[in-house]
C-alpha atoms as a PDB file:
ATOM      1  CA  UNK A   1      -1.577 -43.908   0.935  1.00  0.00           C
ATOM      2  CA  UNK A   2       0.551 -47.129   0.696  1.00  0.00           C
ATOM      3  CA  UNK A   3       1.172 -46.978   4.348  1.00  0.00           C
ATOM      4  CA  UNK A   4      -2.508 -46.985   5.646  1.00  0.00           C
ATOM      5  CA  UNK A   5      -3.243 -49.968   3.180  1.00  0.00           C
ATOM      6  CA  UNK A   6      -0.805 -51.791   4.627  1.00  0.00           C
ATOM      7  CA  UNK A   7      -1.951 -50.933   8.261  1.00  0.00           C
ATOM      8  CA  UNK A   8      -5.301 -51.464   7.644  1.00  0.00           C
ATOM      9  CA  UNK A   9      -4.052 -54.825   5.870  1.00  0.00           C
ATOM     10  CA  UNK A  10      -2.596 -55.418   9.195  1.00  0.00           C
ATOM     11  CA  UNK A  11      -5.814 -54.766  11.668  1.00  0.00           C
ATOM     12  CA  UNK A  12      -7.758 -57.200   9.354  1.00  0.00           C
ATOM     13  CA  UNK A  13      -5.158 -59.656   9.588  1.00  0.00           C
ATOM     14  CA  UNK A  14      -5.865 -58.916  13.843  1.00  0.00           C
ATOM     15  CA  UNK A  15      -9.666 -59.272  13.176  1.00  0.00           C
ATOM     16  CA  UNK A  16      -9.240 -62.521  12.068  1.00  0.00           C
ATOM     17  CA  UNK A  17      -7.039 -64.005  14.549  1.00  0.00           C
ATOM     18  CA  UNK A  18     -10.224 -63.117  17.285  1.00  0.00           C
ATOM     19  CA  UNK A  19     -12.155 -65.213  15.277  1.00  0.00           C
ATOM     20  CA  UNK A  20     -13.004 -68.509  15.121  1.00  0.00           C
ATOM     21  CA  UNK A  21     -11.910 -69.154  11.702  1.00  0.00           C
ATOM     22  CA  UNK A  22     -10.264 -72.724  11.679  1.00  0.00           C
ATOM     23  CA  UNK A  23     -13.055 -75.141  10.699  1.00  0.00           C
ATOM     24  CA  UNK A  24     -10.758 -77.929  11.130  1.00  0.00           C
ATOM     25  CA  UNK A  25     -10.138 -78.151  14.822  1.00  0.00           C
ATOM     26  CA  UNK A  26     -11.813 -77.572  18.000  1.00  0.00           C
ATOM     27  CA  UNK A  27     -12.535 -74.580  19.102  1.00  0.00           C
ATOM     28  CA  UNK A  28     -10.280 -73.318  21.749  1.00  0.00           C
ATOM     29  CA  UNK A  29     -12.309 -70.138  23.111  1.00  0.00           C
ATOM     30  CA  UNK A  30     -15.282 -68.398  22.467  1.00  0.00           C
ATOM     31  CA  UNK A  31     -14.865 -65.099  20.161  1.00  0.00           C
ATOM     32  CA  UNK A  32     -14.526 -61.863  22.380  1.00  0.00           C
ATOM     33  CA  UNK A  33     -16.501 -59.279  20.161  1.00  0.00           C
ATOM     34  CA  UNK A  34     -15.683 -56.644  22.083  1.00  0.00           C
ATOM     35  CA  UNK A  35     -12.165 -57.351  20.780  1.00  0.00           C
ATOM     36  CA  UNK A  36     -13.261 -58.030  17.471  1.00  0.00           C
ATOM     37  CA  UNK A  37     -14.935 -54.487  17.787  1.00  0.00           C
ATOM     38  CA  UNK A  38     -12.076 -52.738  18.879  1.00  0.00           C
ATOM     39  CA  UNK A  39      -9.885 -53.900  15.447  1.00  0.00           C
ATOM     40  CA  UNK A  40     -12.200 -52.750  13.696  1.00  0.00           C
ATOM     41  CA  UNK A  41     -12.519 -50.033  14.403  1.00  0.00           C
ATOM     42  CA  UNK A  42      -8.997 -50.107  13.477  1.00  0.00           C
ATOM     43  CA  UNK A  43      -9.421 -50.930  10.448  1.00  0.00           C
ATOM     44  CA  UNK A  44     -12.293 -47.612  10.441  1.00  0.00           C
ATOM     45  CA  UNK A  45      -9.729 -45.106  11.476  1.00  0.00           C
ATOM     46  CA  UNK A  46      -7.251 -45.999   8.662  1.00  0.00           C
ATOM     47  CA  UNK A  47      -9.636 -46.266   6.078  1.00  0.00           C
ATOM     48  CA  UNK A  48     -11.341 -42.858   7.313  1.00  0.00           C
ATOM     49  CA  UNK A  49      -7.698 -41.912   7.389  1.00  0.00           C
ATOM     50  CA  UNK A  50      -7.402 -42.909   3.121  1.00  0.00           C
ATOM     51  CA  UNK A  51     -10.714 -41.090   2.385  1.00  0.00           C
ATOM     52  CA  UNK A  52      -9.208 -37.537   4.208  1.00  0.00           C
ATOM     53  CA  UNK A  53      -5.807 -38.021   2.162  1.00  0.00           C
ATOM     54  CA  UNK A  54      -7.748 -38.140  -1.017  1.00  0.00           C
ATOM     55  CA  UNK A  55      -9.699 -34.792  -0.533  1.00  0.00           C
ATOM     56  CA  UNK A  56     -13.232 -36.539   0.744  1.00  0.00           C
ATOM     57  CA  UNK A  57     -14.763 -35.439   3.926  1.00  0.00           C
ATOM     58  CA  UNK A  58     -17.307 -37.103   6.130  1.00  0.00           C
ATOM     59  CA  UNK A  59     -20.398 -35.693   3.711  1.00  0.00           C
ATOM     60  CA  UNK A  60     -18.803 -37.053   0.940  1.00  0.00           C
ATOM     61  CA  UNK A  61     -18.223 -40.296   2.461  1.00  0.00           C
ATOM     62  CA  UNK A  62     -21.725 -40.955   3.255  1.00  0.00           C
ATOM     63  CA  UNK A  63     -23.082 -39.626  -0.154  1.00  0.00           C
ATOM     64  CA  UNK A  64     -20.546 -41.984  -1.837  1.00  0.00           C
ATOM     65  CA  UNK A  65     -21.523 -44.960   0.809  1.00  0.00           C
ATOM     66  CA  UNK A  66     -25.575 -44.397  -0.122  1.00  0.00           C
ATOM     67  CA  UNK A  67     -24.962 -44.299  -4.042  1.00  0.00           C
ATOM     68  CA  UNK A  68     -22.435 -47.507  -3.676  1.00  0.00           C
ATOM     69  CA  UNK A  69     -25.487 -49.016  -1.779  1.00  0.00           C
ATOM     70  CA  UNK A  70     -28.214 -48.114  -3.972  1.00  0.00           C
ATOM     71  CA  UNK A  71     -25.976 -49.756  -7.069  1.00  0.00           C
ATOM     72  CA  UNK A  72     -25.531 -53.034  -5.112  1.00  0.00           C
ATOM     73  CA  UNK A  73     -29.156 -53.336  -4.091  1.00  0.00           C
ATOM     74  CA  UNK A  74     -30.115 -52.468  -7.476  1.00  0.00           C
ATOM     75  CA  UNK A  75     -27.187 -55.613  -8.859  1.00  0.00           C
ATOM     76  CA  UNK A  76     -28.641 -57.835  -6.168  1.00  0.00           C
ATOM     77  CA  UNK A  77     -32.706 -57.442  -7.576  1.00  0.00           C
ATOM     78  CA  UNK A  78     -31.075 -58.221 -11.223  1.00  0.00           C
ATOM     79  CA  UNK A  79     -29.150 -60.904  -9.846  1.00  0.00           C
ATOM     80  CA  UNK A  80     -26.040 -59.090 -10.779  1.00  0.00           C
ATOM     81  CA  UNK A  81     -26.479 -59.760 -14.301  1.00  0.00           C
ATOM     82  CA  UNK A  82     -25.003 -56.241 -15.925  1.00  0.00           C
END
């Protein structure tokens, strides 16, 4: 599992450098999001690759996504108080 974190630690670190982060000077280039896209998805195929090595298939994964989302939208109308 270690090994993915660190790669997908890795492809984030890659999504950043194609953006325009650095407030401080001028910017150089306009971001290409088709590169930001592609590290990305990246970052997708690792993290898809965590969820297989800990038993959860691509049902599970989008019944664990919807009740994540349905918790945070329920924090967000309480203003996250708990």
């Amino acid at each position: 599992m270690l090994k993915y974190i660190l790669a997908m630690q890795q492809e984030l670190g890659e999504v950043v450098q194609e953006l325009d982060w650095k407030w401080w000077r001028t910017r150089v280039a306009a971001e290409d999001w088709s590169k930001v896209r592609a590290e990305l998805t990246d970052v997708l195929f690792f993290l898809i690759s965590m969820f297989q090595l800990a038993g959860v298939d691509a049902e599970e994964m989008c019944d664990l996504y919807n009740i994540k989302l349905k918790e945070n939208h329920e924090r967000q109308d309480r203003r996250y108080d708990y």
